[in-house]
C-alpha atoms as a PDB file:
ATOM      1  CA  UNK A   1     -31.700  17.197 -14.206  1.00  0.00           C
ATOM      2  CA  UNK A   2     -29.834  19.549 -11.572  1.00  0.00           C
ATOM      3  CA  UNK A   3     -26.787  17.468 -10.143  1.00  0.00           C
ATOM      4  CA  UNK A   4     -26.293  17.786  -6.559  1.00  0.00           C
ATOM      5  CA  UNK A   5     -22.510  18.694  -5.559  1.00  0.00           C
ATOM      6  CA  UNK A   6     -20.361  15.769  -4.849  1.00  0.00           C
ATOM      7  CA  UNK A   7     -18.000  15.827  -1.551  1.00  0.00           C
ATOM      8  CA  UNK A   8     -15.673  12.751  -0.242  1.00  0.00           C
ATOM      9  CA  UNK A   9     -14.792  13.025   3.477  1.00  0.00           C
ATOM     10  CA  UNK A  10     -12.000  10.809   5.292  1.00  0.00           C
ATOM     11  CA  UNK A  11     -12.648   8.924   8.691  1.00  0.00           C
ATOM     12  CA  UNK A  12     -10.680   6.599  10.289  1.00  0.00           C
ATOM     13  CA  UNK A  13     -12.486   4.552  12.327  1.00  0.00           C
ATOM     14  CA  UNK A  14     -11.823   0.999  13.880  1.00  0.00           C
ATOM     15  CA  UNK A  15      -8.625   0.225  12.232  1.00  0.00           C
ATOM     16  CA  UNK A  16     -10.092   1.059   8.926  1.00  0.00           C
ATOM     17  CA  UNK A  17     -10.863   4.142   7.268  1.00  0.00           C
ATOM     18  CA  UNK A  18     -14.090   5.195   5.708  1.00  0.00           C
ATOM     19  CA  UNK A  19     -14.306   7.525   2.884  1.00  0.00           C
ATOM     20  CA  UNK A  20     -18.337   9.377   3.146  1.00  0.00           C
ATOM     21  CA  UNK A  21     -19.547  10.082  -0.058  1.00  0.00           C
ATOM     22  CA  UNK A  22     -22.144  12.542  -0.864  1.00  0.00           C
ATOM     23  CA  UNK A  23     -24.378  13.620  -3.413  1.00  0.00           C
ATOM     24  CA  UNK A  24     -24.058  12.493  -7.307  1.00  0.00           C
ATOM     25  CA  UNK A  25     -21.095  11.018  -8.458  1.00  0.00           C
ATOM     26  CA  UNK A  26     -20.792  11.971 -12.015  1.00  0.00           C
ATOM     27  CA  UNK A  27     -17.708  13.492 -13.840  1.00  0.00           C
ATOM     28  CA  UNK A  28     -16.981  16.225 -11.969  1.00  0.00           C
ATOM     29  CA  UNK A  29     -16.662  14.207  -9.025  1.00  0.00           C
ATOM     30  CA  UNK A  30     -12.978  12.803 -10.272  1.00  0.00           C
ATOM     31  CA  UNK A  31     -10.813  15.122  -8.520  1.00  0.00           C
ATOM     32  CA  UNK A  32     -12.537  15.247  -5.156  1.00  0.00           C
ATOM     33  CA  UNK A  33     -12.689  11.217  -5.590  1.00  0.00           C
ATOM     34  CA  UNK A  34      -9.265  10.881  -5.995  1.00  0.00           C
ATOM     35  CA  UNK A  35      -8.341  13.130  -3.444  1.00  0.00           C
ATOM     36  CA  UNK A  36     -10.416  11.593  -0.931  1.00  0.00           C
ATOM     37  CA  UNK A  37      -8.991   8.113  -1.886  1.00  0.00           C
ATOM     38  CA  UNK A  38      -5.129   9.359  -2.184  1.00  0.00           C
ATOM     39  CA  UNK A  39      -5.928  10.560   1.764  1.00  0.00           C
ATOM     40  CA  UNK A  40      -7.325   7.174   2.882  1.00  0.00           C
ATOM     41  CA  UNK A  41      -4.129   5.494   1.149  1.00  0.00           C
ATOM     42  CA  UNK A  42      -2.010   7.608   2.814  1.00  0.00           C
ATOM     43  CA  UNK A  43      -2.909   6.433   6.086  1.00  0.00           C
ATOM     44  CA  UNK A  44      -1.582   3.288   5.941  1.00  0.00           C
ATOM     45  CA  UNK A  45      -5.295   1.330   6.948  1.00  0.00           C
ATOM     46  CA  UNK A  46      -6.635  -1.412   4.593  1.00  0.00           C
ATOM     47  CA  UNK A  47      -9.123  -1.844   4.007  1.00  0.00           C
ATOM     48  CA  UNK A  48     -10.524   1.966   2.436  1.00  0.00           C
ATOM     49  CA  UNK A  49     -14.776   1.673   2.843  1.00  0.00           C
ATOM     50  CA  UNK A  50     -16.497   3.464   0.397  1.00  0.00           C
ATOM     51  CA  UNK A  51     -19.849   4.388   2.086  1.00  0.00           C
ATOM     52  CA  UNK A  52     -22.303   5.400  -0.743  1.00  0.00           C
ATOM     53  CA  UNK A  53     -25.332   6.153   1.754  1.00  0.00           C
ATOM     54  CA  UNK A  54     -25.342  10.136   1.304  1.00  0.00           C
ATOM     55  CA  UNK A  55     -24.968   9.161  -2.506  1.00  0.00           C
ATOM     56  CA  UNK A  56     -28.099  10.470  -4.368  1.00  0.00           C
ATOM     57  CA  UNK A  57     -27.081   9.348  -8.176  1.00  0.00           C
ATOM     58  CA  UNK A  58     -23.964   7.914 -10.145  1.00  0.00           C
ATOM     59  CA  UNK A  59     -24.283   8.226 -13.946  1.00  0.00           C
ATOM     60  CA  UNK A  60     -21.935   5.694 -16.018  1.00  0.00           C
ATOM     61  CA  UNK A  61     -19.221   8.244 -15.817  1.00  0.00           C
ATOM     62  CA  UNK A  62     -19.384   8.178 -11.774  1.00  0.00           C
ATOM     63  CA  UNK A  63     -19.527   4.447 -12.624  1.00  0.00           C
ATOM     64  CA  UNK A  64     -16.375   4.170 -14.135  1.00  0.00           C
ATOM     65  CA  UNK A  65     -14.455   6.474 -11.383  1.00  0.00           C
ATOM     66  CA  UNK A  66     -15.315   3.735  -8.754  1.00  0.00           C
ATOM     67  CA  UNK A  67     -13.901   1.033 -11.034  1.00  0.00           C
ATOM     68  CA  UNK A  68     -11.333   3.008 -11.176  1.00  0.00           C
ATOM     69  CA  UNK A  69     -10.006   3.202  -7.519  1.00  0.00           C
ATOM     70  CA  UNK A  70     -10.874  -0.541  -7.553  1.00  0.00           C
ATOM     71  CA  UNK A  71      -8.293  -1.303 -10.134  1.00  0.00           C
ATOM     72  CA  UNK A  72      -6.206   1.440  -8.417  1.00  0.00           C
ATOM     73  CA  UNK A  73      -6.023  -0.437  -5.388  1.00  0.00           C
ATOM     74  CA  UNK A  74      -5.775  -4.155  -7.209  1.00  0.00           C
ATOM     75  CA  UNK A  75      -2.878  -3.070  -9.019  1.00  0.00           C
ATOM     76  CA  UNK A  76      -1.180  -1.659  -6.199  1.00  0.00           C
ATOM     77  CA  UNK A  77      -1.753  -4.509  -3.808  1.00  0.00           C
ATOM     78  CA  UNK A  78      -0.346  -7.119  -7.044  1.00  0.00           C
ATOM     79  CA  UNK A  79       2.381  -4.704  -7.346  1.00  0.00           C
ATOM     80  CA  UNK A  80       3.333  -5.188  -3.433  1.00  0.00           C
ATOM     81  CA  UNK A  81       3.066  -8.921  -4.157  1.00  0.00           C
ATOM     82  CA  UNK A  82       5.487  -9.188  -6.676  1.00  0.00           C
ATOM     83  CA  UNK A  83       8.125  -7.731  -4.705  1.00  0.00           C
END
């Protein structure tokens, strides 16, 4: 199976930001995933959209990279409330 290349793009929009995914989330997409999402942090909106409708395939890998910006972001907003 040919993977097609991943890409993550950043858009504020409405008080929110949106990060546009693209092609197949699978290993190799770590590093442009967490770039993306470190960018959308950085901002300062909340909440971060994920929009998967370019998405063409996640394998369990790709799986577990979404899982982990979730617990990225639920351990940073726990970490704000204990403060």
């Amino acid at each position: 199976m040919e993977h097609q290349a991943f890409s993550a793009t950043v858009r504020p929009t409405d008080g929110v930001v949106v990060i546009d995914m693209a092609g197949d989330i699978i290993g190799s997409a770590d590093e442009s995933l967490n770039e993306a999402y470190a960018q959308a942090e950085a901002t300062g909106a909340d909440p971060v959209l994920l929009n998967f409708s370019d998405v063409e395939y996640i394998n369990s890998t790709g799986i577990a990279l979404i899982v982990g910006l979730l617990d990225r972001k639920s351990t940073r907003l726990n970490s704000s409330h204990s403060s």
